[in-house]
Protein backbone atom coordinates (compact mmCIF):
# COMPACT_ATOMS: atom_id res chain seq x y z
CA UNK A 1 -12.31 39.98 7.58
CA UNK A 2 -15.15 37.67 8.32
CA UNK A 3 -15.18 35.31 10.79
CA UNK A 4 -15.79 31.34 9.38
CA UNK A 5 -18.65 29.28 10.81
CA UNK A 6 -16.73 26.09 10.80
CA UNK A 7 -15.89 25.11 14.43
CA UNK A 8 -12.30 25.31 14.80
CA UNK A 9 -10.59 21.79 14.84
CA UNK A 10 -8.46 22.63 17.62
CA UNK A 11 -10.02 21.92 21.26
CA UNK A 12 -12.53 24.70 22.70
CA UNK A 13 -10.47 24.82 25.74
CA UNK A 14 -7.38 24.21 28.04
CA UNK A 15 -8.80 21.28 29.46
CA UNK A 16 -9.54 19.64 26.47
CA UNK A 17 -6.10 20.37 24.77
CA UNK A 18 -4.45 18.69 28.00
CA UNK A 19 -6.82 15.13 27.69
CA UNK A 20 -5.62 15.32 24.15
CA UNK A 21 -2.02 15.51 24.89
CA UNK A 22 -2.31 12.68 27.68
CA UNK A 23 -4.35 10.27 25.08
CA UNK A 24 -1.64 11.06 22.65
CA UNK A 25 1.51 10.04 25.29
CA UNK A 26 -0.53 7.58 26.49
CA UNK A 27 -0.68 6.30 22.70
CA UNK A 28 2.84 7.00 22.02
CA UNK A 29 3.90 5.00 25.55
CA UNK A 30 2.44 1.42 24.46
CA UNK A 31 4.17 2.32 20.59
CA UNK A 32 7.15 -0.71 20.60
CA UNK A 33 9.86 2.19 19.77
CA UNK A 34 9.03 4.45 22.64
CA UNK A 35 10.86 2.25 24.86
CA UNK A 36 14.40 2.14 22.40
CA UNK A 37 17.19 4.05 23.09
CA UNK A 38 17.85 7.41 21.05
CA UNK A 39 21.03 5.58 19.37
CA UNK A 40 19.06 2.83 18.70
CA UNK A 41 16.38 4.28 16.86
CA UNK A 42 19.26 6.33 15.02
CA UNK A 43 21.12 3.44 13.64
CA UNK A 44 17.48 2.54 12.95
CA UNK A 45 16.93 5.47 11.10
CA UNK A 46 20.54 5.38 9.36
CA UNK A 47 19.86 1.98 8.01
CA UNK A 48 16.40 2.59 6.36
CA UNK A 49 17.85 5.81 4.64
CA UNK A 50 20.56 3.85 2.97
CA UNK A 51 18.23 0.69 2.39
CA UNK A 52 14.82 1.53 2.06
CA UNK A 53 12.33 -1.08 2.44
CA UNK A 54 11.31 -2.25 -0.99
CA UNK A 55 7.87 -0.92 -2.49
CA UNK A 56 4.58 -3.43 -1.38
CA UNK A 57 4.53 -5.95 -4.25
CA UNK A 58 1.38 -5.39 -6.52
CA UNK A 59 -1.28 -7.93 -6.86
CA UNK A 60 -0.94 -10.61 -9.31
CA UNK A 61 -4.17 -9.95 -10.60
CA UNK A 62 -4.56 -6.79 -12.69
CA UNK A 63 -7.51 -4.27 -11.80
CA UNK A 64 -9.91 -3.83 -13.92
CA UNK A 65 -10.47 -0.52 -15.11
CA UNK A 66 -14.14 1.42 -15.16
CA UNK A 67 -15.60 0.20 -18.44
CA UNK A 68 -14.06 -2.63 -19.12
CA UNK A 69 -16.63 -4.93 -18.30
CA UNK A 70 -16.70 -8.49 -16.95
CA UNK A 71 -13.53 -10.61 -17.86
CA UNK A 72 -13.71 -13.39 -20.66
CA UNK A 73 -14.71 -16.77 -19.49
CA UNK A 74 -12.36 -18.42 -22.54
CA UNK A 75 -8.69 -17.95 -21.59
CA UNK A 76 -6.72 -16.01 -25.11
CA UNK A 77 -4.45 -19.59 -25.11
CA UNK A 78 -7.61 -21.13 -25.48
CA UNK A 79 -9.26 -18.72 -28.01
CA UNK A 80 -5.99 -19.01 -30.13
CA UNK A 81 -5.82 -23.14 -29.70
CA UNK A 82 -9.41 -23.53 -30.77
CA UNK A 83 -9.73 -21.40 -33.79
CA UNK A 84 -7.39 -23.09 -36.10
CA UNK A 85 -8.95 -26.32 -34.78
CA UNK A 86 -12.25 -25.32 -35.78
CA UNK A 87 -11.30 -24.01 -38.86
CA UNK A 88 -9.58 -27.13 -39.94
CA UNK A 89 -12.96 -29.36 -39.11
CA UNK A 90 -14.75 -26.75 -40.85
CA UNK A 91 -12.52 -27.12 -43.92
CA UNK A 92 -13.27 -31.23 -44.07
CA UNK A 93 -16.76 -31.00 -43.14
CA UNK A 94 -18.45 -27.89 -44.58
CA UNK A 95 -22.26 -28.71 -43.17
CA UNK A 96 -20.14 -28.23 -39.80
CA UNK A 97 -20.57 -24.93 -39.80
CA UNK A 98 -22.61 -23.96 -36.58
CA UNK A 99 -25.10 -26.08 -34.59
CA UNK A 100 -24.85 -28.88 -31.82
CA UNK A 101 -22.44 -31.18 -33.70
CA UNK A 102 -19.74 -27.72 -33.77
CA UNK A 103 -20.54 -26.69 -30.00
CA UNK A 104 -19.85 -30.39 -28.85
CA UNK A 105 -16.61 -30.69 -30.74
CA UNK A 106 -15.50 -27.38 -29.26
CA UNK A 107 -16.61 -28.44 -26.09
CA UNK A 108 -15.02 -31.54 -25.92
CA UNK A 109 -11.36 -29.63 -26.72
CA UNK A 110 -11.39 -27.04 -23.81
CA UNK A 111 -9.91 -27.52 -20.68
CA UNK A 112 -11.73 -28.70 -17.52
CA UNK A 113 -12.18 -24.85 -16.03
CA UNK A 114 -13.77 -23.51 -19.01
CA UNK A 115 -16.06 -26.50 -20.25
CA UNK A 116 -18.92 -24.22 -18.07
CA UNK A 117 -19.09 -21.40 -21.12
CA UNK A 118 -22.06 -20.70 -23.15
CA UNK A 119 -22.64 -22.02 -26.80
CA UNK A 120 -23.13 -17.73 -27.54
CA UNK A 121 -19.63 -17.52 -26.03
CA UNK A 122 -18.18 -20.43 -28.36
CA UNK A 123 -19.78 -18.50 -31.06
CA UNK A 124 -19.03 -14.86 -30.41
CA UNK A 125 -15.09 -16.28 -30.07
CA UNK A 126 -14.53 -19.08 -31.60
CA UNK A 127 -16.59 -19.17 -34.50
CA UNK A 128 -17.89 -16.32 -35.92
CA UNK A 129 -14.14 -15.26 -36.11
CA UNK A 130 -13.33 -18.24 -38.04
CA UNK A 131 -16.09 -17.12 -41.15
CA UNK A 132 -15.30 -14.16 -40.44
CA UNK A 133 -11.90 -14.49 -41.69
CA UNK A 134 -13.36 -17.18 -44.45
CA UNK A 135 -15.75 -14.85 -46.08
CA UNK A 136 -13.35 -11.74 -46.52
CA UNK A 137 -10.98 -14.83 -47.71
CA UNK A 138 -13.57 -15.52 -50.57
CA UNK A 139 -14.51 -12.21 -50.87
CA UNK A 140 -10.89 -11.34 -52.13
C-alpha cells in the first residue's frame, strides 16, 4: 500500500501531543461546568433529555433564494389596493390612461414608505395589469 503525502494531522511528536493535551485542560479548566459536581451536571444532563431546549427561532425575514432577484419596492397590499383604484379612474376618465396626471394620482394613494418608487414600477404593477385585464375583457 502506498504511503499518502498529506502530513498526518496528529502531532509529529511526544512533545507536541503533551502541549496539546495541556492547552486542551487548560481550555477545559476556565469552561463554567468544569468546576460542577458530577451529580450536578447529571441532573443537568437528566433535565435537558426530558426537556430539550427549543429549536433557535428563525428570522422573521425570509431568505431570498439564488435567482430570485431584488424584492418589490410596492408591498402586494398595496399592489392589490391600487389596481381596482386605478381601474375605476380609468373607467370615468378614459384619456387617463398613462402619463403624469395617472402617476400623480397613484402617487398620491400610496403609503409614506413607498411614495420613493419609480413611474416604470407604477407601470409594470399597477397599470399595465389593469389594460391588461381590459383588453382581453374587450377582446372576449
Amino acid at each position: 500500500m502506498a504511503q499518502s503525502n498529506r502530513s498526518s494531522p496528529s502531532p509529529q511528536s511526544l512533545r507536541n501531543l503533551l502541549h496539546q493535551l495541556k492547552k486542551g485542560a487548560e481550555r477545559w479548566s476556565e469552561h463554567p461546568l468544569a468546576h460542577e459536581s458530577q451529580e450536578n451536571l447529571r441532573q443537568l444532563a437528566e433535565v435537558l433529555r426530558v426537556n430539550p431546549p427549543p429549536p433557535p427561532s428563525a428570522p422573521s425575514k425570509q431568505k431570498q433564494r439564488k435567482g430570485q432577484g431584488r424584492p418589490g419596492k410596492l408591498s402586494a397590499d398595496t399592489i392589490a389596493r391600487l389596481r381596482p383604484l386605478y381601474q375605476e379612474r380609468l373607467e370615468d376618465r378614459p384619456k387617463f390612461a398613462v402619463g403624469e396626471r395617472a402617476y400623480k394620482f397613484l402617487r398620491g394613494l400610496l403609503p409614506e414608505s413607498e411614495r420613493g418608487v419609480s413611474d416604470r414600477t407604477l407601470y409594470r404593477r399597477i397599470i399595465k395589469p389593469v389594460w391588461t385585464d381590459k383588453n382581453q375583457a374587450l377582446t372576449k
